[in-house]
Protein backbone atom coordinates (compact mmCIF):
# COMPACT_ATOMS: atom_id res chain seq x y z
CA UNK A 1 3.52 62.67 -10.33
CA UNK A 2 1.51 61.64 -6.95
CA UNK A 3 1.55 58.04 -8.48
CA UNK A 4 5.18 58.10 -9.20
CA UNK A 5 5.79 58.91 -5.71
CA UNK A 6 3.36 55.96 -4.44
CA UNK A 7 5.05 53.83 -6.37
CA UNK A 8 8.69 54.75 -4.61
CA UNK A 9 7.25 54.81 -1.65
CA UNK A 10 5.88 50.98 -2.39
CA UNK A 11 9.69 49.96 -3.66
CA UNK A 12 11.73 51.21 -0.46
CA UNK A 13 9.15 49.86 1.43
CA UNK A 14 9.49 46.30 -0.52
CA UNK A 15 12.98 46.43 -0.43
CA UNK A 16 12.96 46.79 3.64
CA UNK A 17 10.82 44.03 3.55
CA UNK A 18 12.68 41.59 1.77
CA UNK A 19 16.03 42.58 3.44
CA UNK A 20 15.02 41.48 6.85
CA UNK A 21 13.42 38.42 5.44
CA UNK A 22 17.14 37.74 3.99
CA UNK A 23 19.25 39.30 6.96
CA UNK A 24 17.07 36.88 9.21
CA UNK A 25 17.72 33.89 6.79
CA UNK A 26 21.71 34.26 6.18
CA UNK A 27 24.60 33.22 8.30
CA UNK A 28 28.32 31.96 8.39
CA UNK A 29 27.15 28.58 9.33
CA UNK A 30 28.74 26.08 6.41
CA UNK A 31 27.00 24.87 4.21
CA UNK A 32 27.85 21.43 5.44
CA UNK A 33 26.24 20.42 8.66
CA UNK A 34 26.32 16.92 10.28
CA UNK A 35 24.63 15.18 12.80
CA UNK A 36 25.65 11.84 13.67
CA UNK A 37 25.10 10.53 10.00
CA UNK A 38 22.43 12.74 8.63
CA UNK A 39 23.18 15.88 6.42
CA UNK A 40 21.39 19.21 6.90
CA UNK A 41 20.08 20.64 3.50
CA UNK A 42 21.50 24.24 3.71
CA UNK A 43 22.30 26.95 1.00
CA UNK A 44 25.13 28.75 1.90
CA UNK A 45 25.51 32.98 2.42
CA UNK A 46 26.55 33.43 -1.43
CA UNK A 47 24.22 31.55 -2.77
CA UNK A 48 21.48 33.17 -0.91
CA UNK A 49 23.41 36.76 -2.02
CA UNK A 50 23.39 35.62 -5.59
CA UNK A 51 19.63 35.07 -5.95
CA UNK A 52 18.20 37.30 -3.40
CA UNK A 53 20.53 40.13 -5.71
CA UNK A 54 19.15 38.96 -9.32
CA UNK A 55 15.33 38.55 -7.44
CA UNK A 56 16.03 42.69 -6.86
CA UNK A 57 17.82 43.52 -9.74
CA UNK A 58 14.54 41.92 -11.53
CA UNK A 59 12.10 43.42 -9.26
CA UNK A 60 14.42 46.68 -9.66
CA UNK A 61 13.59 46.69 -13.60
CA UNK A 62 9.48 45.79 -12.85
CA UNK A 63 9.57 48.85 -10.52
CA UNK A 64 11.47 51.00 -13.24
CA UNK A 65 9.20 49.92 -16.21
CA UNK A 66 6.09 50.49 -13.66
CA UNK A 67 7.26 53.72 -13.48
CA UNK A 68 7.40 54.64 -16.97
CA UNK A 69 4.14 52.93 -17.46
CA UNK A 70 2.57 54.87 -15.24
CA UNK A 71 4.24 58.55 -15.98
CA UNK A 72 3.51 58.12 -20.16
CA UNK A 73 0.31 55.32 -20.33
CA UNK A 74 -2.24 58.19 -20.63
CA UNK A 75 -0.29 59.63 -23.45
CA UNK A 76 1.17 56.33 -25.28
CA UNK A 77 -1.45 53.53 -24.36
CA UNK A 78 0.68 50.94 -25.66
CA UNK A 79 2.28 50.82 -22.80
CA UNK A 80 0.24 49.39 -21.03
CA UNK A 81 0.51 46.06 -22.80
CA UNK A 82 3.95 45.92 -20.65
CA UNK A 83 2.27 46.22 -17.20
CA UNK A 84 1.81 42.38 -16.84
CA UNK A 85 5.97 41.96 -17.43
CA UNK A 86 6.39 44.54 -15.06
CA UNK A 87 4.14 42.54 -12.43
CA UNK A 88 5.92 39.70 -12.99
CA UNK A 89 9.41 40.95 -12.71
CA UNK A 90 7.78 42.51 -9.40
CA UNK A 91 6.16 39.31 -8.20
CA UNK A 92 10.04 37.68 -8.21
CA UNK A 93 10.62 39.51 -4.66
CA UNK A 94 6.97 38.21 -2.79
CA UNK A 95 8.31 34.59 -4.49
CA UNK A 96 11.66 35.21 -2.70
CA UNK A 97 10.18 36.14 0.68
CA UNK A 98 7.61 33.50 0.48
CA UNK A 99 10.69 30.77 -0.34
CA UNK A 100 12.89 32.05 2.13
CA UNK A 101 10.08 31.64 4.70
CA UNK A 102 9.37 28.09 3.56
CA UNK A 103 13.07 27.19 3.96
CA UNK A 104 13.37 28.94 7.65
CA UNK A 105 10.06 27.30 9.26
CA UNK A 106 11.96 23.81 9.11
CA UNK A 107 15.21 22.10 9.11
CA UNK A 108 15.95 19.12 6.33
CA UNK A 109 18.34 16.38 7.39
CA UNK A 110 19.08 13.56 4.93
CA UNK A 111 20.98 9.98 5.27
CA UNK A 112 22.67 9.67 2.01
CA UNK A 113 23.82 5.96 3.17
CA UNK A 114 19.96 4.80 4.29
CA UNK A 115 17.72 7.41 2.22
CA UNK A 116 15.97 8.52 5.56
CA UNK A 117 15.07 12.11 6.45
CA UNK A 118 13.85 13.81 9.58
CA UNK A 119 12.11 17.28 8.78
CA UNK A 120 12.11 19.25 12.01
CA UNK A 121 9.38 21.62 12.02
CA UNK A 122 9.38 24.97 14.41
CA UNK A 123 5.92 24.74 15.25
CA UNK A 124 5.19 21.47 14.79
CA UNK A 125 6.64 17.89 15.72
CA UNK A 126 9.13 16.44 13.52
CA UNK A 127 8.93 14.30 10.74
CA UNK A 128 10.17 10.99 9.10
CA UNK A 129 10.46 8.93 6.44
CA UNK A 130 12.64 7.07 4.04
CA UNK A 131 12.45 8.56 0.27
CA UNK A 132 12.89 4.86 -1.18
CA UNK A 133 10.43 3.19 0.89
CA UNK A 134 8.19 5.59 1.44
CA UNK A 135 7.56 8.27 -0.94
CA UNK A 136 5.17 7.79 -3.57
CA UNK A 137 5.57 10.54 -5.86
CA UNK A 138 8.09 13.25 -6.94
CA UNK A 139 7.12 16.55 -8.41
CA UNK A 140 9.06 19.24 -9.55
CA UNK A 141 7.50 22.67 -9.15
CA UNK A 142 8.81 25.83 -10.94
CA UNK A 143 8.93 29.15 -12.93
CA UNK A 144 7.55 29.03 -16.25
CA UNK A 145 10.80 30.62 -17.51
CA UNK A 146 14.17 31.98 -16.01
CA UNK A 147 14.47 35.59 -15.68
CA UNK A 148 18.24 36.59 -16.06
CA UNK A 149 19.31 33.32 -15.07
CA UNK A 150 16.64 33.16 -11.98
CA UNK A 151 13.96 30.23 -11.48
CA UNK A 152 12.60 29.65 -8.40
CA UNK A 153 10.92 26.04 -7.69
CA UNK A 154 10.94 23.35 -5.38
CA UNK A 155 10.39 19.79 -4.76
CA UNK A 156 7.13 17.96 -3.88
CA UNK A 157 7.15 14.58 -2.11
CA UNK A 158 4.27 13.34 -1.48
CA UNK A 159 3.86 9.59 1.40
CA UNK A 160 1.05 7.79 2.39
CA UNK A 161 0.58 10.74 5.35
CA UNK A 162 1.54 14.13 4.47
CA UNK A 163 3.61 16.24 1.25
CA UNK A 164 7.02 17.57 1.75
CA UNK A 165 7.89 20.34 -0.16
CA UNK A 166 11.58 21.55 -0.13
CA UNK A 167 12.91 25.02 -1.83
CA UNK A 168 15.31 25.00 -4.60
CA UNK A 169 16.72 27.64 -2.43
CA UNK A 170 17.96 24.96 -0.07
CA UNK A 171 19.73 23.30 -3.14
CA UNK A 172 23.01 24.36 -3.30
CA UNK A 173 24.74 22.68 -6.37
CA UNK A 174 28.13 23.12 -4.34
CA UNK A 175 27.12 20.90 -1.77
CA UNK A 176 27.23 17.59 -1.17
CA UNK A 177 24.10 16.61 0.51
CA UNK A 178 22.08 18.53 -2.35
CA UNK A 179 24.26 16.77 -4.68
CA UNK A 180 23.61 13.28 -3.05
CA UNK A 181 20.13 14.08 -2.98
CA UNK A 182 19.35 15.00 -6.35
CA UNK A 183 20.91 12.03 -7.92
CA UNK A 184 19.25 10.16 -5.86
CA UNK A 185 15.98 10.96 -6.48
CA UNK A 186 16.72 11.56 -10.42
CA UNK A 187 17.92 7.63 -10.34
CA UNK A 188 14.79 6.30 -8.49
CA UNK A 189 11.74 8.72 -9.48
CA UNK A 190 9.74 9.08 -12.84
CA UNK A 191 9.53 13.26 -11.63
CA UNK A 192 6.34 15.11 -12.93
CA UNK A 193 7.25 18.67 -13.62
CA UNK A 194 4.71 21.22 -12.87
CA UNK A 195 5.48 25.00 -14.55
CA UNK A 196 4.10 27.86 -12.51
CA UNK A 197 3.79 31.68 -13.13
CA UNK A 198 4.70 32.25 -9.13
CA UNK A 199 5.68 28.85 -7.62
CA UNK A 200 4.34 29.84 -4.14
CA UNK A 201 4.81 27.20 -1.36
């Protein structure tokens, strides 16, 4: 029983966790955002809903079977061969915080006329490039498998100086300047596709 209450203890304590990291990462900006003729990369407030809700309804059901594990494992030891599910259904929520971090510690503009971007970091000075000219590889990285419809990833792209990496989460398929973006680099990139258990940036 004492471990059944550490483990509730853990989940509201998750759950508070991960709702500031979304509250902090949501607003009623659109999801289309111009400057001069770049276009900010943005997911928009229902899209971040939709997959921060199926990363805790996930999570939810990891927590549940832990749960169960835990309150009959000493009686039915077969259990216990579903404790790694139930981490990984867990692990969806420390992927979520860690992409919703990823996508807040920088801003991605993108000329869909010229193929330039400018990355502007928060803590450190901006970035450009042109993703014709200048990127020499594209990556994909992502969940081994979707979970209820959910798979986390994101891109790679890797110049002569540094790697970009950009969050699904910023992909919107709604939007134009994802859409722009993606056919772009799907019509001008051989893309290597890397499967991960947790895609952590």
């Amino acid at each position: 029983m004492f471990k059944i209450l550490i483990v509730i203890g853990l989940i509201g304590f998750i759950l508070y966790f991960v709702s500031k990291k979304i509250s902090g990462f949501t607003s009623s900006t659109p999801t289309v955002v111009r400057r001069n003729q770049y276009l900010l990369l943005r997911a928009g407030v229902g899209r971040i809903s939709k997959i921060s809700n199926m990363a805790i309804a996930n999570a939810g059901a990891g927590f549940l079977l832990l749960i169960i594990i835990l309150a009959l494992a000493i009686k039915i030891k077969i259990l216990l061969i579903l404790l790694p599910i139930s981490l990984y259904l867990i692990g969806q929520l420390f992927v979520l915080t860690n992409h919703i971090r990823a996508s807040k510690d920088k801003e991605v503009w993108y000329d869909p006329d010229t193929s330039d971007f400018i990355i502007e970091f928060i803590n450190e000075q901006s970035y450009r490039f042109n993703l014709l000219r200048d990127v020499i590889a594209v990556q994909q990285v992502e969940s081994i498998q979707k979970t209820k419809g959910l798979s986390f990833g994101y891109y790679r792209l890797t110049t002569s100086e540094r790697v970009i990496e950009i969050p699904y989460i910023l992909f919107d398929e709604n939007s134009r300047p994802s859409k722009l973006l993606t056919d772009t680099i799907s019509a001008n990139f051989r893309i290597e596709v890397n499967k991960k258990l947790f895609p952590i940036i």
